[in-house]
PDB file of N, CA and C in Angstrom:
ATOM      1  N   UNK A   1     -24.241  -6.543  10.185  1.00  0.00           N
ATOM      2  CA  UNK A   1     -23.883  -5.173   9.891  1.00  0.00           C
ATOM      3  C   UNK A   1     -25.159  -4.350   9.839  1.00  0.00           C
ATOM      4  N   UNK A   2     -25.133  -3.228  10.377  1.00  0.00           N
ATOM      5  CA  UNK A   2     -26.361  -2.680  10.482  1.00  0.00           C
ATOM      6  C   UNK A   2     -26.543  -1.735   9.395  1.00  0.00           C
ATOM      7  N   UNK A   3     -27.930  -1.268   9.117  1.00  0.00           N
ATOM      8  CA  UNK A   3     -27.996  -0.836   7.807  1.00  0.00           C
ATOM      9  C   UNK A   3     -28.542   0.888   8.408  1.00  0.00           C
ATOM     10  N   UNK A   4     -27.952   1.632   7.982  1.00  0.00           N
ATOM     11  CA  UNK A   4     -27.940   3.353   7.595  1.00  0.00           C
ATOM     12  C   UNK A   4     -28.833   4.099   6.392  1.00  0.00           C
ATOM     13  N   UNK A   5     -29.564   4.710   7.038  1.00  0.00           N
ATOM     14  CA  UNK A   5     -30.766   4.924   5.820  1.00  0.00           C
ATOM     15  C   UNK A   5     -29.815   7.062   6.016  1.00  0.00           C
ATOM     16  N   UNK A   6     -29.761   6.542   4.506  1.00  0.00           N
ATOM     17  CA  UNK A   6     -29.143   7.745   4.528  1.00  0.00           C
ATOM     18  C   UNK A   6     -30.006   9.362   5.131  1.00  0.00           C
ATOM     19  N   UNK A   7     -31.067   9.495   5.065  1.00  0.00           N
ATOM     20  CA  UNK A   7     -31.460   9.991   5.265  1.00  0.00           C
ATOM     21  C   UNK A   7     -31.578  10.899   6.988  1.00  0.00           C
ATOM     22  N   UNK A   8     -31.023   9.526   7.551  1.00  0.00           N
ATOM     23  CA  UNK A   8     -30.443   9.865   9.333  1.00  0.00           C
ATOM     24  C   UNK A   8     -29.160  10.567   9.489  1.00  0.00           C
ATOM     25  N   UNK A   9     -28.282  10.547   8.320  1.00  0.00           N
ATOM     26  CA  UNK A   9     -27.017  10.711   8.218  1.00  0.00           C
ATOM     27  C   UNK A   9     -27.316  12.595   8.546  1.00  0.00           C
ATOM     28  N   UNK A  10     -26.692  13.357   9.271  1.00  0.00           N
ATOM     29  CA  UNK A  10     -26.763  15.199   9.294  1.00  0.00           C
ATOM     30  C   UNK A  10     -25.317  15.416   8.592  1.00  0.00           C
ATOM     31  N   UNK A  11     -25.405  16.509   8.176  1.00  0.00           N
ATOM     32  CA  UNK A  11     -23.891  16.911   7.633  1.00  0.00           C
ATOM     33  C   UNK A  11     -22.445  16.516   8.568  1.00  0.00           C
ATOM     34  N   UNK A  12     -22.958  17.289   9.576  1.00  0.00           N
ATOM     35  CA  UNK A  12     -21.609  16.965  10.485  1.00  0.00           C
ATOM     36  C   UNK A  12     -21.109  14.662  10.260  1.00  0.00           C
ATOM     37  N   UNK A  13     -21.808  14.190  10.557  1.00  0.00           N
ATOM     38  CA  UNK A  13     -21.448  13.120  10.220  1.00  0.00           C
ATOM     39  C   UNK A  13     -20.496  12.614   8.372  1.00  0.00           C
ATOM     40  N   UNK A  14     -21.318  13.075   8.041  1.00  0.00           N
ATOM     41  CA  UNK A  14     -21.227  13.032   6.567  1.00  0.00           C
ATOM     42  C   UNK A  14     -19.961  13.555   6.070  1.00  0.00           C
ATOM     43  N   UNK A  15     -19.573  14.207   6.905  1.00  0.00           N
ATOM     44  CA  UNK A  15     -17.713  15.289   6.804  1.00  0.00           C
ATOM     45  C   UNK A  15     -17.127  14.201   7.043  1.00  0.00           C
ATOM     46  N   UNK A  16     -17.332  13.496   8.892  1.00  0.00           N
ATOM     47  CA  UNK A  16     -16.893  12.674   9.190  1.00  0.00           C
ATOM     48  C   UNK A  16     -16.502  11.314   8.111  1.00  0.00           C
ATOM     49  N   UNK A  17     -17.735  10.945   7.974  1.00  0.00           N
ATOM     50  CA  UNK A  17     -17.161   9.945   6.432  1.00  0.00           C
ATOM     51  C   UNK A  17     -16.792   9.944   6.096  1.00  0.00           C
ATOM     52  N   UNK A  18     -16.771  11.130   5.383  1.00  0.00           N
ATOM     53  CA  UNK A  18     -15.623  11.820   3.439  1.00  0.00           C
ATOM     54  C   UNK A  18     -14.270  11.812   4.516  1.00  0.00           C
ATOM     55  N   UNK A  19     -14.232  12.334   5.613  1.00  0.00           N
ATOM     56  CA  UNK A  19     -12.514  12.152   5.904  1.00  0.00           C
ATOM     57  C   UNK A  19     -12.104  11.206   5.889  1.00  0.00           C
ATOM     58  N   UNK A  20     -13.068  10.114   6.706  1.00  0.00           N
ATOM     59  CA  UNK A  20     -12.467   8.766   7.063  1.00  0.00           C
ATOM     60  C   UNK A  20     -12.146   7.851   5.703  1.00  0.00           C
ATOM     61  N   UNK A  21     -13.248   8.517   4.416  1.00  0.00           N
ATOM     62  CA  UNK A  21     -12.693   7.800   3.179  1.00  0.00           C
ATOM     63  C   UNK A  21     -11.863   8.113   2.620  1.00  0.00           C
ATOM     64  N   UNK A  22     -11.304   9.627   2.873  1.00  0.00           N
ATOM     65  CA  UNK A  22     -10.194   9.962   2.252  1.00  0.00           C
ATOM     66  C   UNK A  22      -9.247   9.356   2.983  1.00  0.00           C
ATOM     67  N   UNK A  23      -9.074   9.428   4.292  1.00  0.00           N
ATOM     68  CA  UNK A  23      -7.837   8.596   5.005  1.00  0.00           C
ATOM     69  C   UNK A  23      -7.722   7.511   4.718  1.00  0.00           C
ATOM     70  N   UNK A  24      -8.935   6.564   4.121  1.00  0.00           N
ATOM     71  CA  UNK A  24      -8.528   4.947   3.961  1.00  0.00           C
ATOM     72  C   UNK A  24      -7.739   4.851   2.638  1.00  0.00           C
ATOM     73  N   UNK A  25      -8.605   6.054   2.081  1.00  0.00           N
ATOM     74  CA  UNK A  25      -8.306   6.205   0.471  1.00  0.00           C
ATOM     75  C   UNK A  25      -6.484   6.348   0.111  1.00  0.00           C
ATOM     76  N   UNK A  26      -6.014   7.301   0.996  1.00  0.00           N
ATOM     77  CA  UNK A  26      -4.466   7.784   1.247  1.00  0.00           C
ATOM     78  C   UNK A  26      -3.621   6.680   1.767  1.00  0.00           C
ATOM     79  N   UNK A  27      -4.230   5.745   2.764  1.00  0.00           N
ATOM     80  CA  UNK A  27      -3.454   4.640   3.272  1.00  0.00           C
ATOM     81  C   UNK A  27      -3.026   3.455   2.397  1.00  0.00           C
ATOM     82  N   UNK A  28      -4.522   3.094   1.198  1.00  0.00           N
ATOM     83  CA  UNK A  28      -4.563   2.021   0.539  1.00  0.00           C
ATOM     84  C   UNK A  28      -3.410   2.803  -0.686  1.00  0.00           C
ATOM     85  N   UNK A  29      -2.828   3.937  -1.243  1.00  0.00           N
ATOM     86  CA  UNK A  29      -2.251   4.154  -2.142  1.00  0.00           C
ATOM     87  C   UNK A  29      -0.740   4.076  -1.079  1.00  0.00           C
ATOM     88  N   UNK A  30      -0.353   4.658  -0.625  1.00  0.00           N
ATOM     89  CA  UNK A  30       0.535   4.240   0.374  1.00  0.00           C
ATOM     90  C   UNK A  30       0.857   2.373   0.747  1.00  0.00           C
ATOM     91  N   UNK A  31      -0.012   2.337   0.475  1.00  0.00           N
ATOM     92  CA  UNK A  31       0.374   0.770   1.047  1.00  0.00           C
ATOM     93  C   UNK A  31       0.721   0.104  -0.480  1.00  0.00           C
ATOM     94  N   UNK A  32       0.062   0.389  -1.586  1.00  0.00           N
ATOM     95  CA  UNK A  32       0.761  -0.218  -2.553  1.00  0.00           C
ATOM     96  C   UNK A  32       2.047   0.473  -3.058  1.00  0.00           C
ATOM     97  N   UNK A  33       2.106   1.850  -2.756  1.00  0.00           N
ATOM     98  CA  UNK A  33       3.506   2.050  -2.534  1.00  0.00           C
ATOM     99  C   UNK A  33       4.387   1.364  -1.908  1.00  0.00           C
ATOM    100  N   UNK A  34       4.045   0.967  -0.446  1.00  0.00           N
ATOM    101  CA  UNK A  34       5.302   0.443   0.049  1.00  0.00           C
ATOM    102  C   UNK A  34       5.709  -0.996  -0.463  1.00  0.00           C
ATOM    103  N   UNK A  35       4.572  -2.010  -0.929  1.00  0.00           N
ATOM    104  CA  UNK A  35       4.049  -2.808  -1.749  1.00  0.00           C
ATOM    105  C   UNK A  35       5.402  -3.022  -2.930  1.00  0.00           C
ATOM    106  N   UNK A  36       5.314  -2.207  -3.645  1.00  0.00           N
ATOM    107  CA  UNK A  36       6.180  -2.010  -5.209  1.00  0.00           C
ATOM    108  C   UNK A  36       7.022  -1.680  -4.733  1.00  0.00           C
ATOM    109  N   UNK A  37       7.625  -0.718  -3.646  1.00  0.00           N
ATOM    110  CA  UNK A  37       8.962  -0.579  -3.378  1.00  0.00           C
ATOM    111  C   UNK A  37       9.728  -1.805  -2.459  1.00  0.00           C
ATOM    112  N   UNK A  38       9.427  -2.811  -2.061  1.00  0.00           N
ATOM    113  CA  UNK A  38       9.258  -3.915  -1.342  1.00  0.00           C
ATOM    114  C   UNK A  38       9.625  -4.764  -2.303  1.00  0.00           C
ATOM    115  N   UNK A  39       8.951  -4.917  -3.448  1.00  0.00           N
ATOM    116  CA  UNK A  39       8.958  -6.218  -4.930  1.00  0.00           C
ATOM    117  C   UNK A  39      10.464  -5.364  -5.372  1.00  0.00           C
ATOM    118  N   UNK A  40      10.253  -4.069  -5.826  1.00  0.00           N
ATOM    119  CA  UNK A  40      11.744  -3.825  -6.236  1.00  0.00           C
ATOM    120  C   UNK A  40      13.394  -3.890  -5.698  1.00  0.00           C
ATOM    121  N   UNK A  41      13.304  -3.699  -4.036  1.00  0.00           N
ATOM    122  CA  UNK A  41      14.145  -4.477  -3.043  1.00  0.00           C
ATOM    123  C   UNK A  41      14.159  -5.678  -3.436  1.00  0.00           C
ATOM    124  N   UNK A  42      13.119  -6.618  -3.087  1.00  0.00           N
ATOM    125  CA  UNK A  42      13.209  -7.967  -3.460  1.00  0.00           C
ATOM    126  C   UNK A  42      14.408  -7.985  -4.441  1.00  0.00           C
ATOM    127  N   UNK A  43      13.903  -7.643  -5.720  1.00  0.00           N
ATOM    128  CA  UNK A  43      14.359  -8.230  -7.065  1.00  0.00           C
ATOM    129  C   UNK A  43      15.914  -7.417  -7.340  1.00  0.00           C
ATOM    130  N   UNK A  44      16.593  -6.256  -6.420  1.00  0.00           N
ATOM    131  CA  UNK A  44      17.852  -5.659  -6.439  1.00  0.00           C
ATOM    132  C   UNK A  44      18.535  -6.827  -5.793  1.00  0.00           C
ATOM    133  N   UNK A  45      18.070  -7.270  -4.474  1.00  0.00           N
ATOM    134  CA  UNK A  45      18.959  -8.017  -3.683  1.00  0.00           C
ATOM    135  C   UNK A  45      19.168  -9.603  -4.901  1.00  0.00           C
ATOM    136  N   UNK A  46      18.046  -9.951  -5.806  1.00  0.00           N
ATOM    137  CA  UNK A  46      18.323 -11.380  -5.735  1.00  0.00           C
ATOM    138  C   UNK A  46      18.911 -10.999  -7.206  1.00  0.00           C
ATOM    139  N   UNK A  47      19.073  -9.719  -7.966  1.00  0.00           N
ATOM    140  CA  UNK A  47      20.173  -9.689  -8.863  1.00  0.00           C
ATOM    141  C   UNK A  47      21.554  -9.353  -7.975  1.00  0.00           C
ATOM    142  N   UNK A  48      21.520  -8.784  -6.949  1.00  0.00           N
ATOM    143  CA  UNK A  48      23.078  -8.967  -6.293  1.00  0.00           C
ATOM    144  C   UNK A  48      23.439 -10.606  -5.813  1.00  0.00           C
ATOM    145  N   UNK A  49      22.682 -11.165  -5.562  1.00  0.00           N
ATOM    146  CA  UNK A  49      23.371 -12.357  -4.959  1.00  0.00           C
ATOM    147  C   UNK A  49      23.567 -12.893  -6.213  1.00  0.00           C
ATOM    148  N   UNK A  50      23.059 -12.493  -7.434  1.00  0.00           N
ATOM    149  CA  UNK A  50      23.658 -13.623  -8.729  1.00  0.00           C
ATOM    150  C   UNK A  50      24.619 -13.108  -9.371  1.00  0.00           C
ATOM    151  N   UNK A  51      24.554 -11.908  -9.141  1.00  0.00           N
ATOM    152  CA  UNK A  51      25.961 -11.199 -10.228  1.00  0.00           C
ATOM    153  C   UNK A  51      26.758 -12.020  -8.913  1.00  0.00           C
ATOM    154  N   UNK A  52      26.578 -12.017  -7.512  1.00  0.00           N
ATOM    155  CA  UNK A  52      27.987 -12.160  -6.852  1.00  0.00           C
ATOM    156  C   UNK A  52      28.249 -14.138  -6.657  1.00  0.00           C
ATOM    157  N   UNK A  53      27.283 -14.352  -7.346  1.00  0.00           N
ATOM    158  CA  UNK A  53      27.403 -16.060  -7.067  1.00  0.00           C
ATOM    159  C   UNK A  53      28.012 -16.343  -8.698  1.00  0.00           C
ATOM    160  N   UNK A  54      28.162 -15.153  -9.430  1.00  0.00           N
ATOM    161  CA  UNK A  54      28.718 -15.217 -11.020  1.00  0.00           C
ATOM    162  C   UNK A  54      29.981 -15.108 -11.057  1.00  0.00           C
ATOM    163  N   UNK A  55      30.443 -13.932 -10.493  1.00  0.00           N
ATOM    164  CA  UNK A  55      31.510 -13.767 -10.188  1.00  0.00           C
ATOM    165  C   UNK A  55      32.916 -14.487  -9.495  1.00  0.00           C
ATOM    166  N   UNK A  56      32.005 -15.203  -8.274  1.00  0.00           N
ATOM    167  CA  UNK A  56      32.333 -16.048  -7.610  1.00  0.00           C
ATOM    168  C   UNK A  56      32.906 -17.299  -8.431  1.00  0.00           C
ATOM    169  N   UNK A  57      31.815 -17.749  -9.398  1.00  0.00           N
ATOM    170  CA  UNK A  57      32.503 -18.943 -10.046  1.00  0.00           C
ATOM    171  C   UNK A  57      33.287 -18.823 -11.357  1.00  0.00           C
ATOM    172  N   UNK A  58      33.275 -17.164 -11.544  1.00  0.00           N
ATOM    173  CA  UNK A  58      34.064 -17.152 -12.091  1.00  0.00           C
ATOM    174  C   UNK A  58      35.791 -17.289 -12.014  1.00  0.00           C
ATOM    175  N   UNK A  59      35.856 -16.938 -10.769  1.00  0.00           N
ATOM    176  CA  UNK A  59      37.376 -16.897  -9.922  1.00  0.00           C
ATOM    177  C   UNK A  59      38.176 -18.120  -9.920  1.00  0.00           C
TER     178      UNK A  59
END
């Protein structure tokens, strides 16, 4: 990995950065969004299959 002496860095680049960290920044909160909404699916479906495997033996 090559090393960047900040000092080479000009503004125009430096914008460039701050966007690209804000975009990683926006993706990684997004992604644990989809993350937790994913675990909470999970855990709806595997209380439906038990209420309906409850029910079931209840009959």
């Amino acid at each position: 990995m090559p090393v960047v002496s900040i000092e080479d860095i000009g503004e125009d680049d430096l914008k460039v950065f701050q966007k690209l960290h804000e975009h990683l920044a926006l993706l990684t909160r997004k992604d644990l969004s989809v993350k937790e909404l994913h675990l909470i699916n999970m855990e709806n479906e595997h209380h439906q299959r038990k209420s309906s495997s409850l029910k079931n033996n209840l009959k």
